[in-house]
C-alpha atoms as a PDB file:
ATOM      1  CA  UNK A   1     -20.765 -28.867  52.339  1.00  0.00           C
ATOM      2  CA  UNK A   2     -24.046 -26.933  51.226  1.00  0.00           C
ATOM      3  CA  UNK A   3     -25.996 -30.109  51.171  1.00  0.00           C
ATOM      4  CA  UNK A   4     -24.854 -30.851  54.709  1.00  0.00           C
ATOM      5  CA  UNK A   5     -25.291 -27.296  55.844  1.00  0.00           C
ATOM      6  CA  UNK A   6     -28.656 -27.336  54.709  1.00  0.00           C
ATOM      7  CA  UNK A   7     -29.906 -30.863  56.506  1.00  0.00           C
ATOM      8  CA  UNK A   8     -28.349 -29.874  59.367  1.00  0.00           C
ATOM      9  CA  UNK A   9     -29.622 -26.179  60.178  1.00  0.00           C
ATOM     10  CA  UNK A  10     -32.673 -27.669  58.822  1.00  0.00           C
ATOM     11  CA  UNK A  11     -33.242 -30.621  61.654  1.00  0.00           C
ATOM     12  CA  UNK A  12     -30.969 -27.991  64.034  1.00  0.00           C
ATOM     13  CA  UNK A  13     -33.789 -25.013  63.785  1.00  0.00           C
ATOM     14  CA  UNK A  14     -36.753 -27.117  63.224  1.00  0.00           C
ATOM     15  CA  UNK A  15     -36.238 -28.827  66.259  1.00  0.00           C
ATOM     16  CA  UNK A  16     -35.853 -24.891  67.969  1.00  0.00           C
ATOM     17  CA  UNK A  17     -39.148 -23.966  66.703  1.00  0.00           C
ATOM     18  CA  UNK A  18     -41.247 -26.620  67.251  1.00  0.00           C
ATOM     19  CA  UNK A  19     -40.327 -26.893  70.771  1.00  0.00           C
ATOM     20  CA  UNK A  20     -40.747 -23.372  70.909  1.00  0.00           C
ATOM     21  CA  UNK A  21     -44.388 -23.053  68.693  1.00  0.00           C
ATOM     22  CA  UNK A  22     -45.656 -26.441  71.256  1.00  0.00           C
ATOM     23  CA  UNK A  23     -44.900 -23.865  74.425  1.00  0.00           C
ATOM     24  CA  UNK A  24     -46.474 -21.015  73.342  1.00  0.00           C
ATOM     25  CA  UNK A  25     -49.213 -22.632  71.175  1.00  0.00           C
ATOM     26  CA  UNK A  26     -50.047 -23.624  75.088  1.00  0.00           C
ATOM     27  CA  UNK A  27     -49.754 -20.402  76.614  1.00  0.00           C
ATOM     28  CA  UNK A  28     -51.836 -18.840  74.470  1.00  0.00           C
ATOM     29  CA  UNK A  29     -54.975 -21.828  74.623  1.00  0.00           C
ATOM     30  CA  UNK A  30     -54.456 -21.353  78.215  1.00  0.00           C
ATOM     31  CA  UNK A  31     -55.024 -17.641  78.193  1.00  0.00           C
ATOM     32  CA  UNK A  32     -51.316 -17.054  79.598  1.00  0.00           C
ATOM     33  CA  UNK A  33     -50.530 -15.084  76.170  1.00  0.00           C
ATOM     34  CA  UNK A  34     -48.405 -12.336  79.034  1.00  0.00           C
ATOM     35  CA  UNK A  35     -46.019 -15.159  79.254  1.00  0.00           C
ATOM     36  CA  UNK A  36     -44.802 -15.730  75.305  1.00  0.00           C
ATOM     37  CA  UNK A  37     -42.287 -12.913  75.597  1.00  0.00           C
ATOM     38  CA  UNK A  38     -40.618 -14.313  78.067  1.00  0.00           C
ATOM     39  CA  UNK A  39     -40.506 -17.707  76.214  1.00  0.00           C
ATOM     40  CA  UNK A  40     -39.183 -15.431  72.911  1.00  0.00           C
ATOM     41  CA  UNK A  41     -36.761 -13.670  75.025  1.00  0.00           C
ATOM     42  CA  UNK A  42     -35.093 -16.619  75.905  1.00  0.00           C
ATOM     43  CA  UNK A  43     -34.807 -18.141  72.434  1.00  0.00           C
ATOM     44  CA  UNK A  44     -33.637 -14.493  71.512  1.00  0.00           C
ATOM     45  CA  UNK A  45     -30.355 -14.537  74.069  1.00  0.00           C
ATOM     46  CA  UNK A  46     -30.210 -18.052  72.901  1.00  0.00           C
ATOM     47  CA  UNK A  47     -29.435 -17.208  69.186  1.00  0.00           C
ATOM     48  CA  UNK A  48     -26.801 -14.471  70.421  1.00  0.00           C
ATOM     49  CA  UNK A  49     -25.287 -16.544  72.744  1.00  0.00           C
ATOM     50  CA  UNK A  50     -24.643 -19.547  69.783  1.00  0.00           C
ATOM     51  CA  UNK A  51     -23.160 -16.428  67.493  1.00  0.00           C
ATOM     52  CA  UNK A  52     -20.849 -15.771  70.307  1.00  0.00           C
ATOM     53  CA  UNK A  53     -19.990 -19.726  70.949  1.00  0.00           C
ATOM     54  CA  UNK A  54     -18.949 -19.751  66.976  1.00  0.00           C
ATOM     55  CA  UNK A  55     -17.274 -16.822  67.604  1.00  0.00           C
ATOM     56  CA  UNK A  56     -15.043 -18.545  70.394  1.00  0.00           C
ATOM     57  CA  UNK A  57     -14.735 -21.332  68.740  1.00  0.00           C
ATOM     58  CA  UNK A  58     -13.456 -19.564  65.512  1.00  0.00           C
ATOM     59  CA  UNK A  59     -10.779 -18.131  67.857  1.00  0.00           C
ATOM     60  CA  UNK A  60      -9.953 -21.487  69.387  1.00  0.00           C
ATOM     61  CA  UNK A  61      -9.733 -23.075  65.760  1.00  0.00           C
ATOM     62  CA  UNK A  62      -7.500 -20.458  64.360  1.00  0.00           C
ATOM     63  CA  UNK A  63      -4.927 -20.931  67.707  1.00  0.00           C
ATOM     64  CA  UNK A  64      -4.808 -24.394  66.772  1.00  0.00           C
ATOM     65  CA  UNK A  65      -3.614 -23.648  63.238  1.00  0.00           C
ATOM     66  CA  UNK A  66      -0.920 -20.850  64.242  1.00  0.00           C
ATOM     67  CA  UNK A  67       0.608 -23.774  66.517  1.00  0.00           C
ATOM     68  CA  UNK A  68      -0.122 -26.002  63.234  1.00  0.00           C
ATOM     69  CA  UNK A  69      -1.925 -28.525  65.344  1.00  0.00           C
ATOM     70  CA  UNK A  70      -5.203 -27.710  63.667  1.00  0.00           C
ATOM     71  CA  UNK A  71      -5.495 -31.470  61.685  1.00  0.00           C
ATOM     72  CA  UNK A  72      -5.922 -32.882  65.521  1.00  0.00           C
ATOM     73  CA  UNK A  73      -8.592 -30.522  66.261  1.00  0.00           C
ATOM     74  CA  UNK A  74     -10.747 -31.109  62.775  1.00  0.00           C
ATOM     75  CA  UNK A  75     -10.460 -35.293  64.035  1.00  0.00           C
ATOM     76  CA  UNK A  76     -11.901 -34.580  67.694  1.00  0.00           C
ATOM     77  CA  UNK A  77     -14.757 -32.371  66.032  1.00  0.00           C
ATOM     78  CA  UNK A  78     -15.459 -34.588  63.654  1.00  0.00           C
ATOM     79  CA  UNK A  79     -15.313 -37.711  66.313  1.00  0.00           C
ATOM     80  CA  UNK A  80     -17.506 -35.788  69.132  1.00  0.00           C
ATOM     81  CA  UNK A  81     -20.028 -34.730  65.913  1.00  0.00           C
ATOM     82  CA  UNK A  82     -20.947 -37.725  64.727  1.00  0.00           C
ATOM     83  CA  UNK A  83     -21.406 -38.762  68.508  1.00  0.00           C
ATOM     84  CA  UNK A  84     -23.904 -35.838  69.142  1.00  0.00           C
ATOM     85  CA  UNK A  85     -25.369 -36.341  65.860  1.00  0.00           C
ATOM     86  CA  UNK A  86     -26.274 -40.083  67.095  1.00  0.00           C
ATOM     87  CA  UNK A  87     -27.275 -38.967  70.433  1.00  0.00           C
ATOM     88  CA  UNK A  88     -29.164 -36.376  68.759  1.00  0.00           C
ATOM     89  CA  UNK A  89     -31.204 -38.741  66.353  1.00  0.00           C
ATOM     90  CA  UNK A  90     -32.071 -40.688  69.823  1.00  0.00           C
ATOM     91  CA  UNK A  91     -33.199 -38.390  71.859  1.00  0.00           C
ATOM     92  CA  UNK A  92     -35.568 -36.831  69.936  1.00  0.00           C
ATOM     93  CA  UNK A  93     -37.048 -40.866  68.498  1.00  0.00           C
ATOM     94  CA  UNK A  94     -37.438 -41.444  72.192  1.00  0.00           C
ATOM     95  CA  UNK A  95     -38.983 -37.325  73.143  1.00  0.00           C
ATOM     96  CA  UNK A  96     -40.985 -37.112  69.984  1.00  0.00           C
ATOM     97  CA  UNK A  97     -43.439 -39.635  70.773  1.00  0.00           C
ATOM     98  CA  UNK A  98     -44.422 -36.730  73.945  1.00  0.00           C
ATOM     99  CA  UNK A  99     -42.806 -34.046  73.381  1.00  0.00           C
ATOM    100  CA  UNK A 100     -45.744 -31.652  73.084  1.00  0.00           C
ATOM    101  CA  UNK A 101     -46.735 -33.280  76.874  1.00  0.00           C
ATOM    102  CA  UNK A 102     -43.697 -32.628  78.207  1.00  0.00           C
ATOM    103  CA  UNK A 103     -43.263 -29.107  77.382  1.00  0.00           C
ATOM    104  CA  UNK A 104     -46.771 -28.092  78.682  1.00  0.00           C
ATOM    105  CA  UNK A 105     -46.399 -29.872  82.105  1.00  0.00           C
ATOM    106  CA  UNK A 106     -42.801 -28.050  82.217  1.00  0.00           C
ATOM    107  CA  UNK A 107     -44.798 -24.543  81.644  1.00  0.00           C
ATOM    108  CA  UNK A 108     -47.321 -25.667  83.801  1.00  0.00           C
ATOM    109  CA  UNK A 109     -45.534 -25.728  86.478  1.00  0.00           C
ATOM    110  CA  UNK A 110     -43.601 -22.135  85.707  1.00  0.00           C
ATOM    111  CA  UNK A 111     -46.765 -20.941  85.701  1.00  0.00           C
ATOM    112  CA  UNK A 112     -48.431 -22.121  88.590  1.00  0.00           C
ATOM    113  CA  UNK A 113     -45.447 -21.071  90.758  1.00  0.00           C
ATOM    114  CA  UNK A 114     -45.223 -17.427  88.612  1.00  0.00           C
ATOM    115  CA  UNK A 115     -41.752 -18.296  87.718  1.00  0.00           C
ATOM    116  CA  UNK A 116     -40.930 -16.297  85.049  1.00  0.00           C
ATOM    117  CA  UNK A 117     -36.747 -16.255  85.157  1.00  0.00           C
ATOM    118  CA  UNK A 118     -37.786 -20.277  84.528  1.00  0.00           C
ATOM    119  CA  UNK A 119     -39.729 -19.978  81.316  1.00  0.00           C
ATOM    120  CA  UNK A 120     -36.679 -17.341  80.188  1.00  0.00           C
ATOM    121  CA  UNK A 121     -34.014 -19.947  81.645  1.00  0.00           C
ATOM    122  CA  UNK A 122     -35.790 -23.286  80.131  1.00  0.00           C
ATOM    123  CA  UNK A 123     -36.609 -21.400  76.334  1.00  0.00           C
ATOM    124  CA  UNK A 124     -32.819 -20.223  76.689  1.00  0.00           C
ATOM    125  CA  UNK A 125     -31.654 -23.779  76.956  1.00  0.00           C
ATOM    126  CA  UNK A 126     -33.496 -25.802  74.676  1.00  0.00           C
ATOM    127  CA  UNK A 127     -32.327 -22.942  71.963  1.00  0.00           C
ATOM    128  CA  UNK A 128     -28.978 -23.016  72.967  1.00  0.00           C
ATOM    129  CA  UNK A 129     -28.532 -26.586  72.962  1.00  0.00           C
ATOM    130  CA  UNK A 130     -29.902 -26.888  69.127  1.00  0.00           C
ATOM    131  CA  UNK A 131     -27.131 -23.738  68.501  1.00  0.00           C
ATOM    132  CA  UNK A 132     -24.112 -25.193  69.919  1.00  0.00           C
ATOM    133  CA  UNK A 133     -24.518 -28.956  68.318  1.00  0.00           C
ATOM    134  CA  UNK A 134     -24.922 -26.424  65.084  1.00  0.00           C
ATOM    135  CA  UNK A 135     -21.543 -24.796  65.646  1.00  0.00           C
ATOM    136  CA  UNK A 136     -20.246 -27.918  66.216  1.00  0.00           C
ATOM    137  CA  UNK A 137     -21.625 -30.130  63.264  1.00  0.00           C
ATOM    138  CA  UNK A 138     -20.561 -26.771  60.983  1.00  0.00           C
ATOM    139  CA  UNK A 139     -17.072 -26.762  62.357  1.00  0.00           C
ATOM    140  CA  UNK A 140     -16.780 -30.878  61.908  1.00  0.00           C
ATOM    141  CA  UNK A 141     -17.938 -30.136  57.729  1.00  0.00           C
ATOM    142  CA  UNK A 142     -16.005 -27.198  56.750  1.00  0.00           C
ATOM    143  CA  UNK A 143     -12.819 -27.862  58.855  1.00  0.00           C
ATOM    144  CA  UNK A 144     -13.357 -24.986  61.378  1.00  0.00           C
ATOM    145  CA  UNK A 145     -14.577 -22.853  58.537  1.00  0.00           C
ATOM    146  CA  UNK A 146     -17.710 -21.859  60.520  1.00  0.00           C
ATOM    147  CA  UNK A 147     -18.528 -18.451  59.214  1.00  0.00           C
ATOM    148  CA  UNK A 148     -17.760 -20.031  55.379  1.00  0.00           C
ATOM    149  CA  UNK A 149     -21.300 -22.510  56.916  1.00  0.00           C
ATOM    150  CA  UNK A 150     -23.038 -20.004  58.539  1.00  0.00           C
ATOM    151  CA  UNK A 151     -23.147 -17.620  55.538  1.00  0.00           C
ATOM    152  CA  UNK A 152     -22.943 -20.027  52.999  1.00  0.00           C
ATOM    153  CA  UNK A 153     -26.518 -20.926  50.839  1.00  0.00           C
ATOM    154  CA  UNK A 154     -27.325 -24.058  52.528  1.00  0.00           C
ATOM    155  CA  UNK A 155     -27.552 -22.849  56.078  1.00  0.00           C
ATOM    156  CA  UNK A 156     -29.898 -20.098  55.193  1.00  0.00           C
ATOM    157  CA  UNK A 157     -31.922 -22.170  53.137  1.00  0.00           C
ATOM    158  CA  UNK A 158     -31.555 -24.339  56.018  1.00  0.00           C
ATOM    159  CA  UNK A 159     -33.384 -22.052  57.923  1.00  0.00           C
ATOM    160  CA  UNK A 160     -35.658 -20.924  55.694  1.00  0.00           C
ATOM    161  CA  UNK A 161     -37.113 -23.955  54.867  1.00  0.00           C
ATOM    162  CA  UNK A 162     -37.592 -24.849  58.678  1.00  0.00           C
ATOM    163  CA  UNK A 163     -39.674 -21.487  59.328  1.00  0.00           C
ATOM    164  CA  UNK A 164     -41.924 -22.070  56.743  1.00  0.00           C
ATOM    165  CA  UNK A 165     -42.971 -25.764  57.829  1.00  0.00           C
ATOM    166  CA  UNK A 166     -43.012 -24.340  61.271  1.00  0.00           C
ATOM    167  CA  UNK A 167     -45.645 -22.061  60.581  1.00  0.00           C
ATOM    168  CA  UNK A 168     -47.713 -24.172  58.631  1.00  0.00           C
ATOM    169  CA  UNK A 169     -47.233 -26.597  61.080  1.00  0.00           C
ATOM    170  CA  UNK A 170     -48.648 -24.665  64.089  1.00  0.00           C
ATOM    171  CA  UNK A 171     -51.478 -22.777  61.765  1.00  0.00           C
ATOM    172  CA  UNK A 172     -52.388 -26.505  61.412  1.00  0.00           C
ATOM    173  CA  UNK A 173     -52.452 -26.752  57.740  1.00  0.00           C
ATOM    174  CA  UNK A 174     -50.081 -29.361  57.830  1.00  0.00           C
ATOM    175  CA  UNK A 175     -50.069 -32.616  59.681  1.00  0.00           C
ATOM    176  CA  UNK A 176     -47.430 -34.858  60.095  1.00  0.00           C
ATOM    177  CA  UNK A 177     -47.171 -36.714  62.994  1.00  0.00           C
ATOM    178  CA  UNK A 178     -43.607 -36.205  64.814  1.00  0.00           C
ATOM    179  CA  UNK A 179     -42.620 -39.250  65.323  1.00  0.00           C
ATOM    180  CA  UNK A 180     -42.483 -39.928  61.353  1.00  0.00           C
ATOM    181  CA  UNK A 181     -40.601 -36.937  60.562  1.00  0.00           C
ATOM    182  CA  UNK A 182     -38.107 -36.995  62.674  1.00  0.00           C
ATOM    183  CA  UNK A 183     -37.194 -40.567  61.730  1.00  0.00           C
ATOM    184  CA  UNK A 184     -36.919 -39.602  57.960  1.00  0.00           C
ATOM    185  CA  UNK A 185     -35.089 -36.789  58.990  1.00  0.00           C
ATOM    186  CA  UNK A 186     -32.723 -38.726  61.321  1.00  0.00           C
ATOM    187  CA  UNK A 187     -32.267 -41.481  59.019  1.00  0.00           C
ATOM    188  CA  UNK A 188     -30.083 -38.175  56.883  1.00  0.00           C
ATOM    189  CA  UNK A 189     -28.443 -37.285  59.647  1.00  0.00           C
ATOM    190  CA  UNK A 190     -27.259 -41.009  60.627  1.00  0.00           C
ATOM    191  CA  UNK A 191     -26.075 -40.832  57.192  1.00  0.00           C
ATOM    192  CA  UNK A 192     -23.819 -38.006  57.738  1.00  0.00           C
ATOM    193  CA  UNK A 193     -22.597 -39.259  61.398  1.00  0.00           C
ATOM    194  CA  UNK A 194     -21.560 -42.354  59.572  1.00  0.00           C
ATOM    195  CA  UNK A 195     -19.582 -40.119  56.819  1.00  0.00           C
ATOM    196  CA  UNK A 196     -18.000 -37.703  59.652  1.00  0.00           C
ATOM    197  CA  UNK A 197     -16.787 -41.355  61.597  1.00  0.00           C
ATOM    198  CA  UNK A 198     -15.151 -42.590  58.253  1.00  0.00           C
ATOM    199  CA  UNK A 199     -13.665 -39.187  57.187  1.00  0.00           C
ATOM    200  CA  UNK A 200     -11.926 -38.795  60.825  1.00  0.00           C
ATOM    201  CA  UNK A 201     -10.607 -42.267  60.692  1.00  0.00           C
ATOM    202  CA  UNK A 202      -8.869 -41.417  56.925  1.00  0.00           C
ATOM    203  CA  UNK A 203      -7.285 -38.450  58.550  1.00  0.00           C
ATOM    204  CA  UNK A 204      -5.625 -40.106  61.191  1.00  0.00           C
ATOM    205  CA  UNK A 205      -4.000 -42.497  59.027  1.00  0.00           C
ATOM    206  CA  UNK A 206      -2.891 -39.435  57.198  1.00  0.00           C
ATOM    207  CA  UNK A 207      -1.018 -38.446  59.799  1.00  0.00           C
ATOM    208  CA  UNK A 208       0.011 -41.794  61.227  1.00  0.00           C
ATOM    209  CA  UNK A 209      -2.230 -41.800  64.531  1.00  0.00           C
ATOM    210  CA  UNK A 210      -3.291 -44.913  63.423  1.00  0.00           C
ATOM    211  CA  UNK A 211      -2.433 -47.376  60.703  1.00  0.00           C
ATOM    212  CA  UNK A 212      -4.344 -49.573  58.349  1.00  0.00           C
ATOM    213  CA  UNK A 213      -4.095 -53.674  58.060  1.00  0.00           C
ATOM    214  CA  UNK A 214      -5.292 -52.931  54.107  1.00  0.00           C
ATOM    215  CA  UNK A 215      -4.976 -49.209  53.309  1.00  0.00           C
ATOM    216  CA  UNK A 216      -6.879 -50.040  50.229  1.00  0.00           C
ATOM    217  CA  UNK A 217      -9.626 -52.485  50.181  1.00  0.00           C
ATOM    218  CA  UNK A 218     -11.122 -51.974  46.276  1.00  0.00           C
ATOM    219  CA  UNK A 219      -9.461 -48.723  43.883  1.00  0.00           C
ATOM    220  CA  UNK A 220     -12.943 -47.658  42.006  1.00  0.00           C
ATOM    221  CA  UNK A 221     -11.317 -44.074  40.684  1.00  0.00           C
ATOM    222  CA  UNK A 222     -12.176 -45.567  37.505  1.00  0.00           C
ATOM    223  CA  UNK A 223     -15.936 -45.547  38.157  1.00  0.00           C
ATOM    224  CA  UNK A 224     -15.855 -42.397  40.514  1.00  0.00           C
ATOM    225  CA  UNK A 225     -13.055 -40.542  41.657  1.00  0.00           C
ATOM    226  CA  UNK A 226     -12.945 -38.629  45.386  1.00  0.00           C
ATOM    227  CA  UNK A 227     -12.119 -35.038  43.954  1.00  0.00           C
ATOM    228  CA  UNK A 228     -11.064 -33.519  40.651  1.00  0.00           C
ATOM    229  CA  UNK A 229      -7.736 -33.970  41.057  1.00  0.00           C
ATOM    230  CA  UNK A 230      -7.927 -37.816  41.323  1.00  0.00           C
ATOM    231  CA  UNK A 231      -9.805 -37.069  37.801  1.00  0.00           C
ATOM    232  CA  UNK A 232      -6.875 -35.472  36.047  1.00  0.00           C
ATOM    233  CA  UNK A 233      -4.086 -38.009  37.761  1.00  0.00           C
ATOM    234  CA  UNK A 234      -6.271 -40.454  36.279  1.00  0.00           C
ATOM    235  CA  UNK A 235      -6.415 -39.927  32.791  1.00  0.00           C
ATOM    236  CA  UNK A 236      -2.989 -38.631  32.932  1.00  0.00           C
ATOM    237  CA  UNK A 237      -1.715 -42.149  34.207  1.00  0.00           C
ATOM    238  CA  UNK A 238      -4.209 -44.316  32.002  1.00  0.00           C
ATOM    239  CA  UNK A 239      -5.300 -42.511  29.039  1.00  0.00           C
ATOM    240  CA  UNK A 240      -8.761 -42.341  29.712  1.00  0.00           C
ATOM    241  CA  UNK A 241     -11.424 -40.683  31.759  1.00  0.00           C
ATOM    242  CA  UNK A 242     -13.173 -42.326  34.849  1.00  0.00           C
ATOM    243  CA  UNK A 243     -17.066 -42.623  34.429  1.00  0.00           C
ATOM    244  CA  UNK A 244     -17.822 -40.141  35.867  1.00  0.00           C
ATOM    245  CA  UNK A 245     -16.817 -36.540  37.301  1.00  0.00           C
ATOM    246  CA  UNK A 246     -14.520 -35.669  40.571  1.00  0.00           C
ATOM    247  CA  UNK A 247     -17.378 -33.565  42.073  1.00  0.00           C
ATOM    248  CA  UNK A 248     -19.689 -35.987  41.960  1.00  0.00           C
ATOM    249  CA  UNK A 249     -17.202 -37.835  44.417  1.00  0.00           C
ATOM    250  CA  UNK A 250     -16.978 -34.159  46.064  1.00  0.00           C
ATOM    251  CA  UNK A 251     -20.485 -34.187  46.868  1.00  0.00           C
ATOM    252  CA  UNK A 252     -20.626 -37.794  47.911  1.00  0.00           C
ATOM    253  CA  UNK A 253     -17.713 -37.546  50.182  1.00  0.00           C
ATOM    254  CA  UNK A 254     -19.291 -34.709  52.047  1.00  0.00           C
ATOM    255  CA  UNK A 255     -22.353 -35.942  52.012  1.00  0.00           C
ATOM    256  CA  UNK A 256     -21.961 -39.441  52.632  1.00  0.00           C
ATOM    257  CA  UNK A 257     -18.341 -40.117  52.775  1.00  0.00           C
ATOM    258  CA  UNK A 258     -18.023 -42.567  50.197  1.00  0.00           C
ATOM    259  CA  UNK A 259     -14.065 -42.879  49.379  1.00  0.00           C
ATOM    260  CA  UNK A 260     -12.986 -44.400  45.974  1.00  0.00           C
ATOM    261  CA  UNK A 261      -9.896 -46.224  47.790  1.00  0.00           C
ATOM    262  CA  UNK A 262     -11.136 -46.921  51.565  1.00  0.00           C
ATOM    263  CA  UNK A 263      -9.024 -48.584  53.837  1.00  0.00           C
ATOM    264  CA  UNK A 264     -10.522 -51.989  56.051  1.00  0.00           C
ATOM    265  CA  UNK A 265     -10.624 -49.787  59.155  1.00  0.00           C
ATOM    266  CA  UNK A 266     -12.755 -47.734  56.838  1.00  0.00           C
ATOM    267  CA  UNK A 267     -15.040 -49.922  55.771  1.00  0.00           C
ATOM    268  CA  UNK A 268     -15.543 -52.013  59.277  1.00  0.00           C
ATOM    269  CA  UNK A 269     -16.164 -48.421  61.078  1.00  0.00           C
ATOM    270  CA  UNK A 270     -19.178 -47.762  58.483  1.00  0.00           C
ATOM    271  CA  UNK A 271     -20.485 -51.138  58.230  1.00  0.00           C
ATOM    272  CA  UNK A 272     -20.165 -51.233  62.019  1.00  0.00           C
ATOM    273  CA  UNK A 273     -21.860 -47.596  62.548  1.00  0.00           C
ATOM    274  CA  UNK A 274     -24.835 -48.967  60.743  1.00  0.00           C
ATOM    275  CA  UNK A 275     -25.038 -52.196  62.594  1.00  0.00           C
ATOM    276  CA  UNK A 276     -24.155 -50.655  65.953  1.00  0.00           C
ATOM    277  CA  UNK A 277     -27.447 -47.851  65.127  1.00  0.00           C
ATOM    278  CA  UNK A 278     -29.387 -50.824  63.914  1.00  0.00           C
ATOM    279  CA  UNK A 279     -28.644 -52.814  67.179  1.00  0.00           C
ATOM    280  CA  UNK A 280     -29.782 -49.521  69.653  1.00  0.00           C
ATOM    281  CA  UNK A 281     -32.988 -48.904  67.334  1.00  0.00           C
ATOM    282  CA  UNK A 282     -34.178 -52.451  67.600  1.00  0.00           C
ATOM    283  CA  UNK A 283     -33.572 -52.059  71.877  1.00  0.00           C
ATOM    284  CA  UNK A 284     -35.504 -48.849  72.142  1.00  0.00           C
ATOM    285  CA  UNK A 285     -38.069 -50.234  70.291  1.00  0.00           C
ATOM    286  CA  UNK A 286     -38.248 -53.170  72.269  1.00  0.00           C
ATOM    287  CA  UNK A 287     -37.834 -51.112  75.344  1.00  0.00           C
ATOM    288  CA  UNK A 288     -40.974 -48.494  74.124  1.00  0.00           C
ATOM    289  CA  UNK A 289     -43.010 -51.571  73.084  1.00  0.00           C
ATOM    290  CA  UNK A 290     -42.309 -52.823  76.686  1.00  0.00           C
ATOM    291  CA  UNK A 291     -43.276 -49.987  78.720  1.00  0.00           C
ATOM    292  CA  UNK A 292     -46.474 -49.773  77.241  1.00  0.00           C
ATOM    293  CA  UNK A 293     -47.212 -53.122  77.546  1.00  0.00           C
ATOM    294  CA  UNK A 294     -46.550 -52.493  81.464  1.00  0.00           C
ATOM    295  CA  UNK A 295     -48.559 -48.868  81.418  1.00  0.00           C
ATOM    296  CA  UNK A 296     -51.641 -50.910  79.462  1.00  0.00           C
ATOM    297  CA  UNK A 297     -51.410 -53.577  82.508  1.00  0.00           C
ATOM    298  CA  UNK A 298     -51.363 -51.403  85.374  1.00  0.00           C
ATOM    299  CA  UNK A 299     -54.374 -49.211  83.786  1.00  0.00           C
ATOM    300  CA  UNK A 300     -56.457 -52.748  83.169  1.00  0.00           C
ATOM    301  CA  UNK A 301     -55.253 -53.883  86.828  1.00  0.00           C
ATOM    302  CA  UNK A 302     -56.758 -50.259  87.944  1.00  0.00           C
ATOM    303  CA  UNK A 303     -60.148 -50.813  86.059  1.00  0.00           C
ATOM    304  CA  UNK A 304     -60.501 -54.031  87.488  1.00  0.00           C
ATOM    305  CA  UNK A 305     -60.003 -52.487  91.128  1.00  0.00           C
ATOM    306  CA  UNK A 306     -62.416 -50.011  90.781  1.00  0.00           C
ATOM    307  CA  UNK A 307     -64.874 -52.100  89.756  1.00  0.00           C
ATOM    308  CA  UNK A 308     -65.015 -54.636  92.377  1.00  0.00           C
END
């Protein structure tokens, strides 16, 4: 849960801050420094407003459980996660490549037109946005436990670590171009969509929503069991010890979902995530690669006007 805690606060805030740092980086080279607070006040009501959406959703969560209906609750967060997480991934490949544009022709405009409730409203959004698909992811990984997440090592770390490169980032003693980092980081977070998809499929054959053709395709408990306890029924029914420990599976189950007895709508749903992301990268690409073509044509066509 750490591990996941960590990556995801980690993307999560980064993303905060750097859209954050780009807008008043530009403020300030455009000697509209007056304007910052207004961008920090936003982010500010931003952060309190997530605290008070994990807050609700806390409440919400623990209803669920009195009326013992919690286990359907824990499946739609976990099914609506790993669908933001891919959206998520997506949006910024396809922002990153201008996102610093973007933001300053957004501000531009507030500023031209003295809108300052704009810059407040627009900082406030963009913040708000990053917290709620945090409460969210954090809910879909601990099982509602949000305040175990947000006060657990890996979220502060989390945090931590994505203040630091955002500072070095923006004092320009680092340089990595956007685009690159966000796939590297996104390529970890597809990794834990795909794990959320699987783990909400296993717990609605649980609990009979759906069933399974093959509810076990392979049994490798010998090599690597899912938890401890699949450890100790192990060598208690065999005589000997798997290869290796329960929490390793622990940590690859949360991390990645791997299951030491998956079932084939298990296995398809992975295999398929992957292909399915592979299929959309390879069309955005294509679609990027076209657009620029058609930008690079009408600029040549323009050239060629002006100089007859």
């Amino acid at each position: 849960m750490e591990i996941q805690a960590l990556l995801i606060t980690f993307r999560e805030v980064l993303e905060a801050l750097l859209i954050v740092g780009i807008i008043t980086t530009y403020l300030k080279r455009m000697d509209h420094k007056q304007y910052t607070k207004y961008v920090w006040l936003g982010a500010g009501l931003a952060v309190l407003a997530s605290v008070g959406v994990a807050m609700l959703f806390q409440v919400v969560f623990t209803g669920f459980a009195a009326m013992g209906s919690e286990i359907y609750l824990k499946v739609g967060i976990m099914v609506i996660s790993t669908i933001l997480l891919t959206q998520m991934v997506f949006w910024m490949a396809k922002h990153s490549r201008d996102l610093k544009g973007n933001m300053e022709g957004k501000m531009e405009k507030f500023i031209s037109t003295g809108n300052v409730v704009g810059m407040v409203i627009h900082s406030f959004l963009v913040v708000l946005r990053e917290g709620v698909e945090t409460v969210f992811f954090f809910a879909a990984i601990t099982g509602g436990n949000i305040g175990a997440a947000m006060q657990g090592w890996g979220a502060i770390t989390g945090v931590i670590i994505a203040a630091v490169i955002s500072y070095f980032f923006f004092r320009g003693t680092m340089h990595i171009p956007l685009k690159t980092f966000f796939k590297v980081t996104g390529a970890f977070i597809i990794l834990i969509s795909a794990g959320l998809l699987v783990q909400a499929i296993s717990m609605m054959q649980d609990i009979n929503l759906i069933g399974s053709v093959i509810p076990h395709v392979y049994d490798i408990t010998w090599l690597l069991p899912e938890h401890p306890i699949d450890y100790d029924h192990y060598i208690r029914d065999h005589g000997v010890e798997p290869l290796l420990s329960g929490d390793v599976g622990i940590f690859l189950k949360a991390l990645f979902g791997y299951s030491s007895m998956p079932s084939i709508e298990e296995v398809i749903a992975y295999i398929g995530y992957f292909v399915g992301i592979y299929l959309l990268t390879s069309f955005q690409n294509n679609q990027g690669e076209q657009e620029a073509l058609s930008n690079h044509s009408v600029m040549e066509l323009k050239t060629n006007t002006s100089r007859k």
